[in-house]
Protein backbone atom coordinates (compact mmCIF):
# COMPACT_ATOMS: atom_id res chain seq x y z
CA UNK A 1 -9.28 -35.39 -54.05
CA UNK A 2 -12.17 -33.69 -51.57
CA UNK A 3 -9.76 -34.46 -49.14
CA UNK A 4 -6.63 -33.04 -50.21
CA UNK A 5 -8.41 -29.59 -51.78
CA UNK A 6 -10.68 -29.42 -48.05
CA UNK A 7 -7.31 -28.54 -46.84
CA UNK A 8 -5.73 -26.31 -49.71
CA UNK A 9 -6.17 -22.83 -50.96
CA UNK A 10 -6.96 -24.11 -54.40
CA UNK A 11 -10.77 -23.14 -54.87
CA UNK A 12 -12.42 -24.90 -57.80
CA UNK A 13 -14.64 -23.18 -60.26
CA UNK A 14 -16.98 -25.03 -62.73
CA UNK A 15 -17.18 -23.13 -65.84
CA UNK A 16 -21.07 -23.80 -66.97
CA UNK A 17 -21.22 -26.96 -69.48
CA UNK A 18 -20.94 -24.89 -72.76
CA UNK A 19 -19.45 -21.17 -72.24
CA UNK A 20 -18.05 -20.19 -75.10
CA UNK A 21 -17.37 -16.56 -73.91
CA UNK A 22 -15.05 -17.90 -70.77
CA UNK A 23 -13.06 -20.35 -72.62
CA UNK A 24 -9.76 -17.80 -73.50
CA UNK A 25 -8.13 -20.69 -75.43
CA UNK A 26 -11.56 -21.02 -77.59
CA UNK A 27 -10.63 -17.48 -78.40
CA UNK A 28 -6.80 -17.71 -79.12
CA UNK A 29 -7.35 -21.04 -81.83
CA UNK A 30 -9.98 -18.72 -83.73
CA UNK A 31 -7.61 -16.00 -83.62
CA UNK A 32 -5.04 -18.28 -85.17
CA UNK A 33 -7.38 -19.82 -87.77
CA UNK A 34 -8.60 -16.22 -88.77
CA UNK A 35 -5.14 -15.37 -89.03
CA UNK A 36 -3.46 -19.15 -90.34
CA UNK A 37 -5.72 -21.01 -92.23
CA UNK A 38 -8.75 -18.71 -93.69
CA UNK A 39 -8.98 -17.35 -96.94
CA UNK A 40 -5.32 -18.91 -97.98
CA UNK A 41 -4.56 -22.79 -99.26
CA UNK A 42 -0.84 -24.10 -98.61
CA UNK A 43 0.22 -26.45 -101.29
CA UNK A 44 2.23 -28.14 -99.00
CA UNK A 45 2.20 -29.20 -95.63
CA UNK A 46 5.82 -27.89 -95.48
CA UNK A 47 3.89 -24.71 -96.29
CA UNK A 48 1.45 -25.08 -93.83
CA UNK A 49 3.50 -26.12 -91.17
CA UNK A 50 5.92 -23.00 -92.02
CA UNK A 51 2.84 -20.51 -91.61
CA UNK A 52 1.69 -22.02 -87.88
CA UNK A 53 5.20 -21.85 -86.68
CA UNK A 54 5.90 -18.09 -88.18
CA UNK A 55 2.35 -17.46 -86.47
CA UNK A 56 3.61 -18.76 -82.68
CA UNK A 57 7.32 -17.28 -83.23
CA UNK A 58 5.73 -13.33 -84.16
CA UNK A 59 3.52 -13.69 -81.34
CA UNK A 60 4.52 -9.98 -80.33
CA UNK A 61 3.12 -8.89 -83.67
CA UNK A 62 -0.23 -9.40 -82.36
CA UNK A 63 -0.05 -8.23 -79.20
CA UNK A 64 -2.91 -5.42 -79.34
CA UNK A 65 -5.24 -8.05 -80.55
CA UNK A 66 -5.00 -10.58 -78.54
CA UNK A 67 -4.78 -8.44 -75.39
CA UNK A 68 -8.41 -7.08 -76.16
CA UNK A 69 -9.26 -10.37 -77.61
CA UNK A 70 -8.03 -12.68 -74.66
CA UNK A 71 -9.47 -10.26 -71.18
CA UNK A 72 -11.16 -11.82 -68.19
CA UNK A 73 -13.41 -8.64 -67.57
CA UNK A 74 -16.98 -10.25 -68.76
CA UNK A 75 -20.17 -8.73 -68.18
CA UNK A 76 -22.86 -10.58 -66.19
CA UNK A 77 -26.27 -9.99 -67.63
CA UNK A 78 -28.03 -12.11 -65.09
CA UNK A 79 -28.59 -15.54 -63.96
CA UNK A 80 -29.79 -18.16 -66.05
């Protein structure tokens, strides 16, 4: 694998062991469970299963939020 990216333009870049801030996905499944799961009970999992897919299908709904939720412009306070 040294090999192979010694001779690519991929560049790898290790994300610090726990980095809560830089993990985007982190950030979209608590946006869905804010949005999904909290505050409500589904009496089914027909129910349930109903809400996630209306949730992924009216993405566009949610556009404003998750473009200020989901950015890659981070602040650097310093090094550790």
């Amino acid at each position: 694998m040294k090999g192979y990216l010694a001779n690519s333009r991929i560049e790898l870049v290790f994300l610090p062991p726990y980095a809560p801030n830089l993990n985007l996905i982190g950030r979209f499944w608590k946006f869905f469970k804010k949005t999904v799961l909290y505050e409500r009970y589904y009496e089914t999992f027909y129910q349930f299963k109903t809400a996630c897919n209306n949730f992924f299908a009216g993405l566009d709904q949610y556009h404003a939020s998750l473009r200020s939720l989901l950015t890659d412009c981070f602040q650097i306070i310093g090094h550790a």
